[in-house]
N, C-alpha and C. Protein backbone atom coordinates (compact mmCIF):
# COMPACT_ATOMS: atom_id res chain seq x y z
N UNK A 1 8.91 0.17 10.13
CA UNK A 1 8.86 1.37 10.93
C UNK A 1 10.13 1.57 11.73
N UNK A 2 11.04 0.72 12.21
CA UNK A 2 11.69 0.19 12.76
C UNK A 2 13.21 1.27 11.89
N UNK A 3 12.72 1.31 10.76
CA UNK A 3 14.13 1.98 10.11
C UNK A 3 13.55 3.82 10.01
N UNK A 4 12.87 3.98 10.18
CA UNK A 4 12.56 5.63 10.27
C UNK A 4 13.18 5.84 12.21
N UNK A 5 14.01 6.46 11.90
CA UNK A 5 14.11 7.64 13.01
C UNK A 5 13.13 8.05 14.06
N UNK A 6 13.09 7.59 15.32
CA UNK A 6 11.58 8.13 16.19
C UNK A 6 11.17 9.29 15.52
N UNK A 7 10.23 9.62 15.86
CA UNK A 7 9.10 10.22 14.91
C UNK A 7 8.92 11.86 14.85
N UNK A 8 9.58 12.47 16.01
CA UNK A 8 10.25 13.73 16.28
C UNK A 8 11.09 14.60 15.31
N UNK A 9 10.43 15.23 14.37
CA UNK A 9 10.85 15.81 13.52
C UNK A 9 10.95 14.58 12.19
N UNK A 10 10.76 13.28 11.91
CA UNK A 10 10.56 12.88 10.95
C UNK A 10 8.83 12.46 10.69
N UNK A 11 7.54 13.00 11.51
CA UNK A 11 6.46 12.59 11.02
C UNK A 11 5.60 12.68 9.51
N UNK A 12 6.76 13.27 8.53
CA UNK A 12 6.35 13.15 7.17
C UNK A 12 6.65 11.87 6.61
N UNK A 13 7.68 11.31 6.79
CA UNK A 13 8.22 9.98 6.29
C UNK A 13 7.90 8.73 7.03
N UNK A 14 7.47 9.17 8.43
CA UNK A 14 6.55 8.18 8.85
C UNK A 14 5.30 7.95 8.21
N UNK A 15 4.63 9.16 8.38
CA UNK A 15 3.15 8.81 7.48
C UNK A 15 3.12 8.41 6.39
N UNK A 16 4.05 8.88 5.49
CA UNK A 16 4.04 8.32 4.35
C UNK A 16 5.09 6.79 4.23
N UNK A 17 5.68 5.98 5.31
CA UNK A 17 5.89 4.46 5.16
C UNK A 17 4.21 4.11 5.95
N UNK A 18 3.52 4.86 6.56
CA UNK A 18 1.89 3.82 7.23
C UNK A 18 1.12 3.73 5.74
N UNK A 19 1.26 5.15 4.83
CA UNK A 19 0.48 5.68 3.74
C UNK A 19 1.03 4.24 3.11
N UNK A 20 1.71 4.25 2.29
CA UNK A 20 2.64 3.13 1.71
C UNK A 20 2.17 1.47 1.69
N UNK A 21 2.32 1.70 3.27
CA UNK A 21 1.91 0.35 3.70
C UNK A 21 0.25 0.04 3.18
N UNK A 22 -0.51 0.71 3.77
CA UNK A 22 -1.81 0.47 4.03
C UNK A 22 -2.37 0.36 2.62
N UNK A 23 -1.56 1.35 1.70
CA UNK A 23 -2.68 1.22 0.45
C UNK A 23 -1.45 -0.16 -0.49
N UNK A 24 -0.37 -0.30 0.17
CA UNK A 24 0.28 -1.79 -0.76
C UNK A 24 -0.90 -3.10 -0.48
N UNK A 25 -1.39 -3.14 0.84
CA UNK A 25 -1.73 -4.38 1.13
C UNK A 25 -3.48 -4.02 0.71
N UNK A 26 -3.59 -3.44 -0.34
CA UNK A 26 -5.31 -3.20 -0.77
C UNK A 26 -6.30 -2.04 0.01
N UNK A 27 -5.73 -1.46 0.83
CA UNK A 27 -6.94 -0.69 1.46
C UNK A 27 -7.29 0.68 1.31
N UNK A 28 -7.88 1.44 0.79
CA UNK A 28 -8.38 2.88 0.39
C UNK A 28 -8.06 3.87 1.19
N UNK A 29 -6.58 4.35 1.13
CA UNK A 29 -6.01 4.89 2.37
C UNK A 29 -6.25 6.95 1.33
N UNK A 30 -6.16 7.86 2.25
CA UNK A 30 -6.49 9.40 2.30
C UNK A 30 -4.92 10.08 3.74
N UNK A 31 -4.57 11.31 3.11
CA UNK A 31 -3.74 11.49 3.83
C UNK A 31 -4.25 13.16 4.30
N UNK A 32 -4.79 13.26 5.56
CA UNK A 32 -5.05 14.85 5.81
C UNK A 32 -4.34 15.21 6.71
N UNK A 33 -3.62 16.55 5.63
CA UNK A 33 -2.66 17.54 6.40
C UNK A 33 -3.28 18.07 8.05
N UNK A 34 -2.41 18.32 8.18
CA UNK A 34 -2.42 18.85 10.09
C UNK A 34 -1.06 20.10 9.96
N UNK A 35 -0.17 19.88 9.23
CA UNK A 35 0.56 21.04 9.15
C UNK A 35 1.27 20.85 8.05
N UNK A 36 2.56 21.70 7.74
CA UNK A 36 3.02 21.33 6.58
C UNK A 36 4.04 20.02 6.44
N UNK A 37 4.54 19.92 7.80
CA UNK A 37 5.29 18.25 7.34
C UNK A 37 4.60 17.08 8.23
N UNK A 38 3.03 17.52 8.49
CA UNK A 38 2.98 16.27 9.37
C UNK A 38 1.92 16.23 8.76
N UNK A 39 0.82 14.36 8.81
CA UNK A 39 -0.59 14.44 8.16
C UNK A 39 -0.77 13.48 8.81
N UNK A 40 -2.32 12.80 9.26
CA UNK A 40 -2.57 11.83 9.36
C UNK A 40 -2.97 11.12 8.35
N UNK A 41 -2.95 9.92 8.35
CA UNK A 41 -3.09 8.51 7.42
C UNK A 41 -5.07 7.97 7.79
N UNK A 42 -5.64 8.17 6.66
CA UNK A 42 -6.91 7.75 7.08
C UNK A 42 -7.29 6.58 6.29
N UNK A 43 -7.59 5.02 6.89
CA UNK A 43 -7.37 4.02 5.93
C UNK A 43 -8.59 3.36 5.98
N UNK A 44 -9.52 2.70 4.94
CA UNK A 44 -10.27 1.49 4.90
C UNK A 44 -9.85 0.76 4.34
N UNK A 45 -10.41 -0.50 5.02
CA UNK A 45 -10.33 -1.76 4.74
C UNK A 45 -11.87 -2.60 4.26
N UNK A 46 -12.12 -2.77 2.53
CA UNK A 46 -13.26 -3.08 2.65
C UNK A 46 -13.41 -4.76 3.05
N UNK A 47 -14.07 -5.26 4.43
CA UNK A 47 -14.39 -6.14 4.68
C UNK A 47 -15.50 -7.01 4.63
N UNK A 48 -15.68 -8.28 4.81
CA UNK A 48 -16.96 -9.21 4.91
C UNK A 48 -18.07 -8.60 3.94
N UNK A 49 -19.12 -7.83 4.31
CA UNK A 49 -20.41 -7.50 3.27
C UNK A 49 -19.75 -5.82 2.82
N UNK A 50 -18.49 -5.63 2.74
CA UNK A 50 -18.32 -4.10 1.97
C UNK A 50 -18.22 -2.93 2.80
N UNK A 51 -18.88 -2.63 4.11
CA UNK A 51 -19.13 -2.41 4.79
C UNK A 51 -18.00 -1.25 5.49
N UNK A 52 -16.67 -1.89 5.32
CA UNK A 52 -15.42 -1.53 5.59
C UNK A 52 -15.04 -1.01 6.95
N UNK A 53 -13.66 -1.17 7.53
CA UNK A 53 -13.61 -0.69 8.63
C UNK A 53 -12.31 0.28 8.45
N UNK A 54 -12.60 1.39 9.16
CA UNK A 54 -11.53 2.83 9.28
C UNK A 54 -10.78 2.35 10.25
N UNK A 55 -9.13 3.31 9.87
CA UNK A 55 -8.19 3.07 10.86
C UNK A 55 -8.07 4.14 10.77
N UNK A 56 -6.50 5.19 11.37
CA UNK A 56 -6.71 6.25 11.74
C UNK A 56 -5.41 6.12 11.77
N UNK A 57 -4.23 6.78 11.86
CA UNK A 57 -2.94 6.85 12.00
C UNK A 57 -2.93 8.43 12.37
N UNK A 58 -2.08 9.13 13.44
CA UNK A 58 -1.87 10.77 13.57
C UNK A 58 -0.62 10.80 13.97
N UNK A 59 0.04 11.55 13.86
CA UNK A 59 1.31 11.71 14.26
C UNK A 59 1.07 13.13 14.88
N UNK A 60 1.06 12.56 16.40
CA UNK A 60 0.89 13.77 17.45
C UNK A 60 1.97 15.01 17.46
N UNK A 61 1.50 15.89 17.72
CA UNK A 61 2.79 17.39 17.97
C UNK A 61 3.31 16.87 19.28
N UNK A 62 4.82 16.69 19.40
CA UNK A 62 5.48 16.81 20.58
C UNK A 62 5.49 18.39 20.73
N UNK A 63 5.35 18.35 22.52
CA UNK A 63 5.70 19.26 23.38
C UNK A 63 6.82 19.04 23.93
N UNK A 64 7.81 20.66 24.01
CA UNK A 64 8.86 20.32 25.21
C UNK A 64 8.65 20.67 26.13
């Protein structure tokens, strides 16, 4: 994350290195638009009895 640009005008290429990430390391990740270059990252992880647990990633609208 560290090599993307704070997140201010790059929240497409952020979501898509969390997108990236989340579904490399196994987990059933969904990406819903919020506008045209920004989306949140919606991820499970199926754990212990299947059960799975949601994460949530958003890349908030800055205000000036």
């Amino acid at each position: 994350m560290v090599a993307v640009p704070g997140t201010e005008g790059n929240e497409y290429e952020m979501g898509n290195l969390v997108y990236d990430y989340v579904t490399s390391i196994g987990m059933t990740a969904k990406k819903q638009m919020v506008e045209d270059n920004r989306f949140n990252v919606i991820a499970t992880a199926q754990i212990g009895n299947g059960q799975g647990k949601t994460a949530h990633s958003s890349t908030p609208e800055l205000r000036s």
